[in-house]
Protein backbone atom coordinates (compact mmCIF):
# COMPACT_ATOMS: atom_id res chain seq x y z
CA UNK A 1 -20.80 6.37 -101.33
CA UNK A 2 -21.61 10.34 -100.94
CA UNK A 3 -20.63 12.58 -104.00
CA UNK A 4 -17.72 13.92 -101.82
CA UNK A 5 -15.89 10.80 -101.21
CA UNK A 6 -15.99 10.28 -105.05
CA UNK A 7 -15.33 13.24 -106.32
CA UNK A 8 -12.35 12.86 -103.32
CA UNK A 9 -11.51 9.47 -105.02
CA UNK A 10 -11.42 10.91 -108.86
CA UNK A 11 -9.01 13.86 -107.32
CA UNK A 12 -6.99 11.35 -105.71
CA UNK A 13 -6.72 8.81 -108.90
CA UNK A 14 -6.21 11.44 -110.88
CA UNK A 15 -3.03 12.68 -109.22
CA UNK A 16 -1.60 9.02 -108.76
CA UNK A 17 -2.08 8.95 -112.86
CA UNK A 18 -0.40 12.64 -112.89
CA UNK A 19 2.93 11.52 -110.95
CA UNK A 20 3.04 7.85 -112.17
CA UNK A 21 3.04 9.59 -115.96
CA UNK A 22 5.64 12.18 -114.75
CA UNK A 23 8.16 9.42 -113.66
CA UNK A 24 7.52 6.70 -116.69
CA UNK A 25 10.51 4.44 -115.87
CA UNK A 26 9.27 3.80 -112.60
CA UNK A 27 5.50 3.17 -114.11
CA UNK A 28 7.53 0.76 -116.13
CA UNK A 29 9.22 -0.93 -113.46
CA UNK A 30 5.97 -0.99 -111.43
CA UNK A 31 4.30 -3.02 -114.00
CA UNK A 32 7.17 -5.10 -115.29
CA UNK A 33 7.50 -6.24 -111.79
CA UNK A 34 4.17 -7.06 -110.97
CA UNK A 35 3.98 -9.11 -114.38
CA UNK A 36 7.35 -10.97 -113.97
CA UNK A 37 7.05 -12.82 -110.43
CA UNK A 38 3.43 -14.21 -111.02
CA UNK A 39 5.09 -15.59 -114.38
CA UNK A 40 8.09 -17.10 -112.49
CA UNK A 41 6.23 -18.95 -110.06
CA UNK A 42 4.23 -20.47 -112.62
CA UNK A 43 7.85 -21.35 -114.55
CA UNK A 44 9.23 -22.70 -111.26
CA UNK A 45 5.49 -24.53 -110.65
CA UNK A 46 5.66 -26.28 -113.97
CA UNK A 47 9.80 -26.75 -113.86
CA UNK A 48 9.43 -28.49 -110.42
CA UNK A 49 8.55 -32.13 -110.33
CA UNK A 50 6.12 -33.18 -107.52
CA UNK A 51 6.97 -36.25 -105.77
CA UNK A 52 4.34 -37.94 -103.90
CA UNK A 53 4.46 -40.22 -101.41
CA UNK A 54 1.98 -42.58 -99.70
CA UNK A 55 0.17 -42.99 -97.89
CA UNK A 56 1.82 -44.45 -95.02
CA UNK A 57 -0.08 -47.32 -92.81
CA UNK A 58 1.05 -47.31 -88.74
CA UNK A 59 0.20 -50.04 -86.24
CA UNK A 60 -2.52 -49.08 -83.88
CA UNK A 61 -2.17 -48.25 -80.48
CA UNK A 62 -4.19 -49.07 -77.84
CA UNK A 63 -4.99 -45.74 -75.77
CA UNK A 64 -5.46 -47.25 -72.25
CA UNK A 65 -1.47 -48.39 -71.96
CA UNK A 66 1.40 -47.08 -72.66
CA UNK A 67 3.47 -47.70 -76.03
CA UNK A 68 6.09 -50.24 -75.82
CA UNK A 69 8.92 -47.56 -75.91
CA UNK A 70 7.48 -45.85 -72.97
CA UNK A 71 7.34 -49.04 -70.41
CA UNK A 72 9.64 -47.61 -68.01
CA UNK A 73 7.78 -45.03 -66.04
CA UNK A 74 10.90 -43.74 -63.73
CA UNK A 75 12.68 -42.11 -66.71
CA UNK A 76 9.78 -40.11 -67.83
CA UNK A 77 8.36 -37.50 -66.60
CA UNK A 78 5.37 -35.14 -67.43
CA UNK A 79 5.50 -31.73 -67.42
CA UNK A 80 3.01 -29.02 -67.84
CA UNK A 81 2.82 -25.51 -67.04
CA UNK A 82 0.20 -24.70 -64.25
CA UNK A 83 -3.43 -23.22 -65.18
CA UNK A 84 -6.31 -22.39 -63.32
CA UNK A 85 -8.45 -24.22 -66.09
CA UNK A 86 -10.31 -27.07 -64.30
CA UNK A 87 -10.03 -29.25 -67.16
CA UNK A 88 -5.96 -28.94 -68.10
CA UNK A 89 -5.95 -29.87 -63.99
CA UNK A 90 -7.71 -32.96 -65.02
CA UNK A 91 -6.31 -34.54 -67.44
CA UNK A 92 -2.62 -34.25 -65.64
CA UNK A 93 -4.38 -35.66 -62.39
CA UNK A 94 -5.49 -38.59 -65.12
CA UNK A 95 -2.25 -38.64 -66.93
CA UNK A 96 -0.27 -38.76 -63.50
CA UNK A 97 -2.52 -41.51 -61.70
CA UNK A 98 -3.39 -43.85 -64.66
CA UNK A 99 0.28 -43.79 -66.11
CA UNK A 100 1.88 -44.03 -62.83
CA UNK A 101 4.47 -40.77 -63.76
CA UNK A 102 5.90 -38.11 -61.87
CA UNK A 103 4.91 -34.50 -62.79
CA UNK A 104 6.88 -31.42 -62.67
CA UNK A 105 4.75 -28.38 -62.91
């Protein structure tokens, strides 16, 4: 930092001091409010109980077949909005052969 820029940044703190003394109950506000909310979220942190709950355990899956509550191909369908990205092309062309789905896109 160049002398200017701090003798710019004294001049500038010192009139923020000059107009925050001037108007005291707004100073007082200011501060009150910046001290009260940190201090209620710790009141609400400590007030609050934290329930925990866990951890769950889910039957595997095997990736090369469908789940059992997707068996019936005709009522789903996959849809996808178009992209020139070779590799989004892909995986529908994957998703749409190996899963034997229709595909709206």
């Amino acid at each position: 930092m160049d002398l200017l820029t701090l003798n710019q940044f004294s001049v500038l703190l010192w009139k923020n001091f000059t107009l925050k003394r001037r108007q005291f109950f707004t100073l007082t506000l200011e501060v009150l409010t910046a001290l009260v909310f940190p201090v209620m979220i710790l009141l609400f942190r400590t007030l609050t109980a934290i329930k925990v709950v866990g951890p769950y355990n889910y039957t595997s899956h095997p990736i090369n077949t469908l789940p059992s509550y997707l068996k019936n191909s005709e009522e789903w369908e996959l849809t996808y909005v178009p992209s020139n990205i070779d590799v989004v092309t892909e995986i529908t062309e994957n998703m749409k052969r190996n899963l034997n789905i229709s595909v709206k896109g």
